[in-house]
N, C-alpha and C. Protein backbone atom coordinates (compact mmCIF):
# COMPACT_ATOMS: atom_id res chain seq x y z
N UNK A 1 7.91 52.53 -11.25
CA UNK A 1 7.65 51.13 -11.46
C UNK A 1 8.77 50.33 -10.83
N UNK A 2 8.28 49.07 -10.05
CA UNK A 2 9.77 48.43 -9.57
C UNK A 2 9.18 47.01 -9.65
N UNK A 3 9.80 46.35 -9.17
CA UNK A 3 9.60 44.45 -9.40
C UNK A 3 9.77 44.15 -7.99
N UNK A 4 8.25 43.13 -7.72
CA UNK A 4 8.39 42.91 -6.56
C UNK A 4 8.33 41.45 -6.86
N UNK A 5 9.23 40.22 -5.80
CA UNK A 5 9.08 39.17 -6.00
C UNK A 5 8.40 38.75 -5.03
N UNK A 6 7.50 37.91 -5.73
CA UNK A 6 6.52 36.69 -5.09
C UNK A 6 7.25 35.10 -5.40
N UNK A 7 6.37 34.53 -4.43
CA UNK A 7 6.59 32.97 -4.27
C UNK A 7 6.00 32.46 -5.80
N UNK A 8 6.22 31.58 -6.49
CA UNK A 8 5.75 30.98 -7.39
C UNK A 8 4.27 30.58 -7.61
N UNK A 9 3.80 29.93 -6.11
CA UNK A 9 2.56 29.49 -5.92
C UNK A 9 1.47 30.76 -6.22
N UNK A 10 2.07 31.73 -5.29
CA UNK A 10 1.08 32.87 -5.45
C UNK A 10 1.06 33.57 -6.77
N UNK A 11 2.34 33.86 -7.73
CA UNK A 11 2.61 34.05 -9.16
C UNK A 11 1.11 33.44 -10.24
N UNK A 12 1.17 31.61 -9.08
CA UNK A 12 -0.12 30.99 -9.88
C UNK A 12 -1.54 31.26 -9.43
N UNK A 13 -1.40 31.50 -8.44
CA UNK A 13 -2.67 31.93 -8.07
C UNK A 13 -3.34 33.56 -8.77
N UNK A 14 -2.73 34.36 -8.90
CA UNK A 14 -2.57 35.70 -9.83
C UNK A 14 -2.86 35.43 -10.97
N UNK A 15 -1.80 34.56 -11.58
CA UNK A 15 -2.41 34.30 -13.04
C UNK A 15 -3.37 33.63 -13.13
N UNK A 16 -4.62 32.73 -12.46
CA UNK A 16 -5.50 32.24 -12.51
C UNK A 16 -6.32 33.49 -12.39
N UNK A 17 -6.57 34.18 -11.50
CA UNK A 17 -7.48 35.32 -11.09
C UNK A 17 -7.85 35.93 -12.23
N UNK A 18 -6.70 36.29 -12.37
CA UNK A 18 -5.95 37.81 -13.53
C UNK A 18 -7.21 36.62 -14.76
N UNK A 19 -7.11 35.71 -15.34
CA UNK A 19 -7.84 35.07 -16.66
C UNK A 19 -9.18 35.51 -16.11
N UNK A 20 -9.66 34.73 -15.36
CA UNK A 20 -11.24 35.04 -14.69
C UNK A 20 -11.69 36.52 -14.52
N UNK A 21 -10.46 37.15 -14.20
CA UNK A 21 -11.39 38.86 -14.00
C UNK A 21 -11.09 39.00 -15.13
N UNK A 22 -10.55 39.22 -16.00
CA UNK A 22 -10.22 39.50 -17.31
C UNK A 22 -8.89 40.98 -17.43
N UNK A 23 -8.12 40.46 -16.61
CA UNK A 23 -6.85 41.20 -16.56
C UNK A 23 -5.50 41.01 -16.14
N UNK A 24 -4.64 41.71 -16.66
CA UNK A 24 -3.57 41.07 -16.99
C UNK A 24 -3.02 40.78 -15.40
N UNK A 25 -2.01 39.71 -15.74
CA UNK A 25 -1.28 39.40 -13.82
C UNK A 25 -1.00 40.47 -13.11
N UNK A 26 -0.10 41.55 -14.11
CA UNK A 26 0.26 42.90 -13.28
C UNK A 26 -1.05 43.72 -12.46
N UNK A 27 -2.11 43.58 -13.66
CA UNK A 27 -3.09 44.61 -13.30
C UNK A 27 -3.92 43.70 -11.85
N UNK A 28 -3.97 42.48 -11.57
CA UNK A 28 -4.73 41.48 -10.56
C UNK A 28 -3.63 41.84 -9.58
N UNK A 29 -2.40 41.90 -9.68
CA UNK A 29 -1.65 41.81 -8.18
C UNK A 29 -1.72 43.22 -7.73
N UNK A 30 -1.62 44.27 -8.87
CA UNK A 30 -2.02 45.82 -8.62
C UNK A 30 -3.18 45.79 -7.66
N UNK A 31 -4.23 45.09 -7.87
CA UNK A 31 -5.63 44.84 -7.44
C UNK A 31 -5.76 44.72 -6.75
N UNK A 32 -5.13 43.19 -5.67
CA UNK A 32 -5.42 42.61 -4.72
C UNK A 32 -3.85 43.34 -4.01
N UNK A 33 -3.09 44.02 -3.76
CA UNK A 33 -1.89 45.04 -3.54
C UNK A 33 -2.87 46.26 -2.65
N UNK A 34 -3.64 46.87 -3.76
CA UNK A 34 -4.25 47.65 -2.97
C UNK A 34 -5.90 47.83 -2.18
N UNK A 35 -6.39 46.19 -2.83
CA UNK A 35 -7.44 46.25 -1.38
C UNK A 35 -6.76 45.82 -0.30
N UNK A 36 -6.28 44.99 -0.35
CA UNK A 36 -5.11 44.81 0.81
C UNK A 36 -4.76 45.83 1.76
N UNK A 37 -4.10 46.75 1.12
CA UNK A 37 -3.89 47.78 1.69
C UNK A 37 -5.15 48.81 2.15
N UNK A 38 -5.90 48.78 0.98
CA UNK A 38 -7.11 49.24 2.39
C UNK A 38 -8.04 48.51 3.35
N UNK A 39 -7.89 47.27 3.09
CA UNK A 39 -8.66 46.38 4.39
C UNK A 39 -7.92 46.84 5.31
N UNK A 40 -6.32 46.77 5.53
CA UNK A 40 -5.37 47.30 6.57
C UNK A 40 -5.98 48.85 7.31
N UNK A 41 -5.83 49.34 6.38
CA UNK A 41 -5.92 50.63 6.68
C UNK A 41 -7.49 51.02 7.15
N UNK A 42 -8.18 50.10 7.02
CA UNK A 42 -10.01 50.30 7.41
C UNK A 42 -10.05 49.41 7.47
N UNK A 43 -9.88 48.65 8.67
CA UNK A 43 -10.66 46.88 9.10
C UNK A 43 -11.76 47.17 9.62
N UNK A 44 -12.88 48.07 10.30
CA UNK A 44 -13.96 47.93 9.94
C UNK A 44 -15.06 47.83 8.90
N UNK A 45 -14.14 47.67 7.90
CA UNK A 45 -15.11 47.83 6.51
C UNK A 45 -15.20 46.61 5.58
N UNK A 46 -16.30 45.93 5.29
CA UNK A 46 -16.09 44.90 4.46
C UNK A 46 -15.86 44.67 3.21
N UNK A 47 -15.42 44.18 2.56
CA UNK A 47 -14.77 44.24 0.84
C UNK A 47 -16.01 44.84 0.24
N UNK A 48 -16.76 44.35 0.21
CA UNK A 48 -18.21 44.87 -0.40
C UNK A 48 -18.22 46.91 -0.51
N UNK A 49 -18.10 47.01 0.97
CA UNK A 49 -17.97 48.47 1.82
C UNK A 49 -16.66 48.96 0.95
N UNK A 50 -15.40 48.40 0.97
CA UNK A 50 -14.36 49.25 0.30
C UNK A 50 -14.41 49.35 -0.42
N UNK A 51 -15.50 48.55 -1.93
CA UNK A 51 -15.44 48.10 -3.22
C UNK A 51 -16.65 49.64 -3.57
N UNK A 52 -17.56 49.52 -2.84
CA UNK A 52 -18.07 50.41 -2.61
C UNK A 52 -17.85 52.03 -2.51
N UNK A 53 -17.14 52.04 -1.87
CA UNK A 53 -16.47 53.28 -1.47
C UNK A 53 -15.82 53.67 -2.95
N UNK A 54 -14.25 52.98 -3.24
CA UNK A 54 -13.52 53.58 -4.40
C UNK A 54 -14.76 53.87 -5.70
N UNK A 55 -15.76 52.63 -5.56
CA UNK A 55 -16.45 53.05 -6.52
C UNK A 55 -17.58 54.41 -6.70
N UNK A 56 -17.54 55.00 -5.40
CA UNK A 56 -18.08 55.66 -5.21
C UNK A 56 -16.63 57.30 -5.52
N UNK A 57 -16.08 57.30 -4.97
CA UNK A 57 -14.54 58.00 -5.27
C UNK A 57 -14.47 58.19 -6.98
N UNK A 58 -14.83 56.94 -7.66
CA UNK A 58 -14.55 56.86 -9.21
C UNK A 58 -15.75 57.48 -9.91
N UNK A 59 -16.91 57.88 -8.60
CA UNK A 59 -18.14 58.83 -9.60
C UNK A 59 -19.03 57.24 -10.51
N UNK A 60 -18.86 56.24 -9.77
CA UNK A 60 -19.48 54.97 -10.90
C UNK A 60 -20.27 54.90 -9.38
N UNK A 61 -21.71 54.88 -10.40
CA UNK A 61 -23.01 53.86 -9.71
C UNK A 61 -22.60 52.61 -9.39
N UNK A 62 -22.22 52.38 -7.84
CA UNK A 62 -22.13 51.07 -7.28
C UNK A 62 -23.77 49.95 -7.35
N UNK A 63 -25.00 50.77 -6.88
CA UNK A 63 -25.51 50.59 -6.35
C UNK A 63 -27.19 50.29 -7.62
N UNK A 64 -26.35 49.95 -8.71
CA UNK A 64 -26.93 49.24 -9.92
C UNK A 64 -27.59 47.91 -8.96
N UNK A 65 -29.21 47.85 -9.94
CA UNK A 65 -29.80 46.62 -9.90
C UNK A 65 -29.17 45.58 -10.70
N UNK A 66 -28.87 44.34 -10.46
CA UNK A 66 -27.88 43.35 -11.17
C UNK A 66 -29.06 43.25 -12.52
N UNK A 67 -30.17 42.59 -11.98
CA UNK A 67 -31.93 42.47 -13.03
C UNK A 67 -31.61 43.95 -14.13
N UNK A 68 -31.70 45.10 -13.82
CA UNK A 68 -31.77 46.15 -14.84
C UNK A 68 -30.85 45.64 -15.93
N UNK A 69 -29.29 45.53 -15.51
CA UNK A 69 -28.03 45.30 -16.29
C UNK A 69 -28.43 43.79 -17.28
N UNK A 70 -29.05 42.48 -16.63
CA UNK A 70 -29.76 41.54 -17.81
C UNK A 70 -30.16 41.68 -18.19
N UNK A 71 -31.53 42.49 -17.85
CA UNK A 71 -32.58 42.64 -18.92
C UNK A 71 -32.55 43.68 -19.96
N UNK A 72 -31.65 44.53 -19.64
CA UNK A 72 -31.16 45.45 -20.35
C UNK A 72 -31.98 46.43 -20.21
């Protein structure tokens, strides 16, 4: 574990995120730290595509109907 410093602005922009996804600042900069790092590392792939992928890596059904999950 180490401490990385950010600019203030971006500190706020994190903690806005971090409320809306429903996780803590550490766990949102963890987040956006390492899609980051794989957009870098695979720029042919679109967030959707990488979001895709780990979720596919994590053994979780990406590829859920949004309709099934409302209607239950």
């Amino acid at each position: 574990m180490g401490i990385v410093k950010i600019d203030d602005d971006l500190h706020e922009e994190i903690r806005k995120a971090s409320t809306v996804m429903v996780r803590s600042i550490n766990a949102q900069a963890e987040y956006w730290m390492k899609i980051g790092m794989l957009a870098e590392a695979n720029p042919t792939l679109s967030y959707s595509q990488i979001i895709n992928e780990e979720m596919r890596k994590a053994d979780i059904n990406a590829n859920l109907n949004i309709g099934n999950l409302i209607d239950g």
